[in-house]
Protein backbone atom coordinates (compact mmCIF):
# COMPACT_ATOMS: atom_id res chain seq x y z
CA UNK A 1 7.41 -11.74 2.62
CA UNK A 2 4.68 -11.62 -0.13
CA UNK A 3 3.32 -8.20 1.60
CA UNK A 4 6.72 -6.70 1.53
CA UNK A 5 6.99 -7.14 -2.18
CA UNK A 6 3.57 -5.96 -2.75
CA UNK A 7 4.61 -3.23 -1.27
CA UNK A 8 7.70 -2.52 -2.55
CA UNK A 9 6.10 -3.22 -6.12
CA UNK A 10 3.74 -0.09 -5.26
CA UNK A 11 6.39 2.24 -4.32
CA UNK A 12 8.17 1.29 -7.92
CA UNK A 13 4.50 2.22 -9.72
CA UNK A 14 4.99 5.67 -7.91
CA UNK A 15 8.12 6.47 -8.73
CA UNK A 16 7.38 5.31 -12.39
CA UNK A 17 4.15 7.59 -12.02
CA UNK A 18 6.53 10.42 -11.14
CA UNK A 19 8.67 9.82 -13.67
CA UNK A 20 5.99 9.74 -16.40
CA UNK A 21 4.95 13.23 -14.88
CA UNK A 22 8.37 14.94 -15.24
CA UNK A 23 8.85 13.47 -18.61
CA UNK A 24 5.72 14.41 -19.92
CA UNK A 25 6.50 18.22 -18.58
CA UNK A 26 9.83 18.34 -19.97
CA UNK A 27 9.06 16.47 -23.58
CA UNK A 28 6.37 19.24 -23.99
CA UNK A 29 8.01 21.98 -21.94
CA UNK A 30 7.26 24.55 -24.87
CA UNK A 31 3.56 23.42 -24.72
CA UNK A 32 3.93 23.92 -20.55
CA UNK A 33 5.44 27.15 -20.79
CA UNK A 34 2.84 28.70 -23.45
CA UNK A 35 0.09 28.27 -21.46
CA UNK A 36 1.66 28.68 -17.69
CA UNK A 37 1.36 25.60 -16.25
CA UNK A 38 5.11 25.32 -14.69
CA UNK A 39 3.77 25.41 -11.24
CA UNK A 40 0.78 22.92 -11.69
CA UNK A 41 3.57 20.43 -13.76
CA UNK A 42 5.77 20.77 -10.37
CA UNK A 43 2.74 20.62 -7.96
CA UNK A 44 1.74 17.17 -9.39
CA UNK A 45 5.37 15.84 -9.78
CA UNK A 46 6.20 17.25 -6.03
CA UNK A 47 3.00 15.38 -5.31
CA UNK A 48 3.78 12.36 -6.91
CA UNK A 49 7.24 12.19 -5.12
CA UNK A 50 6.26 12.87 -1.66
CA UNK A 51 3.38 10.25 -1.72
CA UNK A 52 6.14 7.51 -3.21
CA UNK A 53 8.67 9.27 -0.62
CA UNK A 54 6.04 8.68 2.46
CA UNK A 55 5.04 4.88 1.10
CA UNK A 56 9.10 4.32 1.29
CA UNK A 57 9.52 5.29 4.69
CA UNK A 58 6.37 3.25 5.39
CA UNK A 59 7.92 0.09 4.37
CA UNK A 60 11.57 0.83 5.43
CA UNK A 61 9.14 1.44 8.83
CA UNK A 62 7.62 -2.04 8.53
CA UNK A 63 10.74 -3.96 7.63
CA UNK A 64 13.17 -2.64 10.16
CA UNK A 65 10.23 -4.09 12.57
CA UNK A 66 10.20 -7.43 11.16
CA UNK A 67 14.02 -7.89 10.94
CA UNK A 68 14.64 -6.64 14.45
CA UNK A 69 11.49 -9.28 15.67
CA UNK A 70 13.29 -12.20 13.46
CA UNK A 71 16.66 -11.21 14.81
CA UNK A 72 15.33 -11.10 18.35
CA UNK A 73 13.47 -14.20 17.83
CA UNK A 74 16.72 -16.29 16.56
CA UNK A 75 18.74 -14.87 19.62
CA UNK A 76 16.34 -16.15 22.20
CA UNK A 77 16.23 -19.42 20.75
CA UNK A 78 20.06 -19.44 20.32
CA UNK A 79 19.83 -18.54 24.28
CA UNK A 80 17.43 -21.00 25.21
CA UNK A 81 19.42 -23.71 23.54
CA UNK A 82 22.47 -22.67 25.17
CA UNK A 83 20.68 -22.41 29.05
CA UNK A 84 19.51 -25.72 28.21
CA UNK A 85 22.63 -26.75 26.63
CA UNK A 86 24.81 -25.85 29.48
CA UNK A 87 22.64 -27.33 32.23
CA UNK A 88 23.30 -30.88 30.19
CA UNK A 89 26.60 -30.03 30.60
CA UNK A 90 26.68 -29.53 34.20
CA UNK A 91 25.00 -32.54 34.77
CA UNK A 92 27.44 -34.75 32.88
CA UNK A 93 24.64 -35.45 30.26
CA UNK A 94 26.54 -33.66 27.31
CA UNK A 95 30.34 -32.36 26.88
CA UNK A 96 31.41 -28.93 25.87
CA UNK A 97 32.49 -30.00 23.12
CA UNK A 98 29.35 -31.63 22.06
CA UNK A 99 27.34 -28.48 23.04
CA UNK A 100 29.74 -25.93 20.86
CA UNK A 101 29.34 -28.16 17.87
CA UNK A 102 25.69 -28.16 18.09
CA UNK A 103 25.67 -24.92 18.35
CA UNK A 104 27.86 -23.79 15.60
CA UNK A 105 26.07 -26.75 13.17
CA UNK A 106 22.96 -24.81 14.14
CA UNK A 107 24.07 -21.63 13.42
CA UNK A 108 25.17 -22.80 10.12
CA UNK A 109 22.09 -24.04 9.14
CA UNK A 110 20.20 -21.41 10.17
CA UNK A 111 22.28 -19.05 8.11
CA UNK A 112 22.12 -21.42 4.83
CA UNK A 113 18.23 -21.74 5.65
CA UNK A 114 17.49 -17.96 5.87
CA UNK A 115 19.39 -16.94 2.65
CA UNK A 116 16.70 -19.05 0.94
């Protein structure tokens, strides 16, 4: 979690280092113009943007890993509770109705314990 927001606090500081480019070209876009530096103003904003574009990706990369890890992670417990779950039930040890309720209970907790 703390890596994730590290990193998304370094894509912000590009895009605010992009921004600072393009509104330092277009504040002094008389001063750019008089001595031709249109194309080195866009080379370093184009710059700027594809480096906070790539660091983006990166982390959309890195997060669609994690949550698709977590989610995978919560389903095979979820399974394992129900294999185990219904073998108690076939032995008489447990009734449906027990094993749905702890079931949904977890669930519910889960959910209420992730959102923190």
């Amino acid at each position: 979690g703390r890596r994730m927001k590290d990193r998304y606090g370094k894509v912000r500081e590009l895009h605010a280092k992009a921004t600072s480019f393009a509104e330092q070209a277009l504040t002094c876009i008389r001063t750019v113009q008089q001595f031709v530096m249109e194309d080195y103003e866009s080379k370093q904003y184009n710059e700027a943007i594809n480096s906070a574009h790539a660091e983006s990706i990166q982390n959309a990369k890195l997060s669609a890993l994690f949550r698709s890890a977590m989610g995978m992670v919560v389903n095979l417990a979820l399974l394992c509770v129900l294999g185990y779950g219904g073998k108690l039930v076939s032995s008489g040890a447990m009734t449906p109705g027990d094993l749905a309720s702890f079931v949904m209970y977890s669930v519910m907790m889960g959910t209420n314990v992730s959102s923190i």
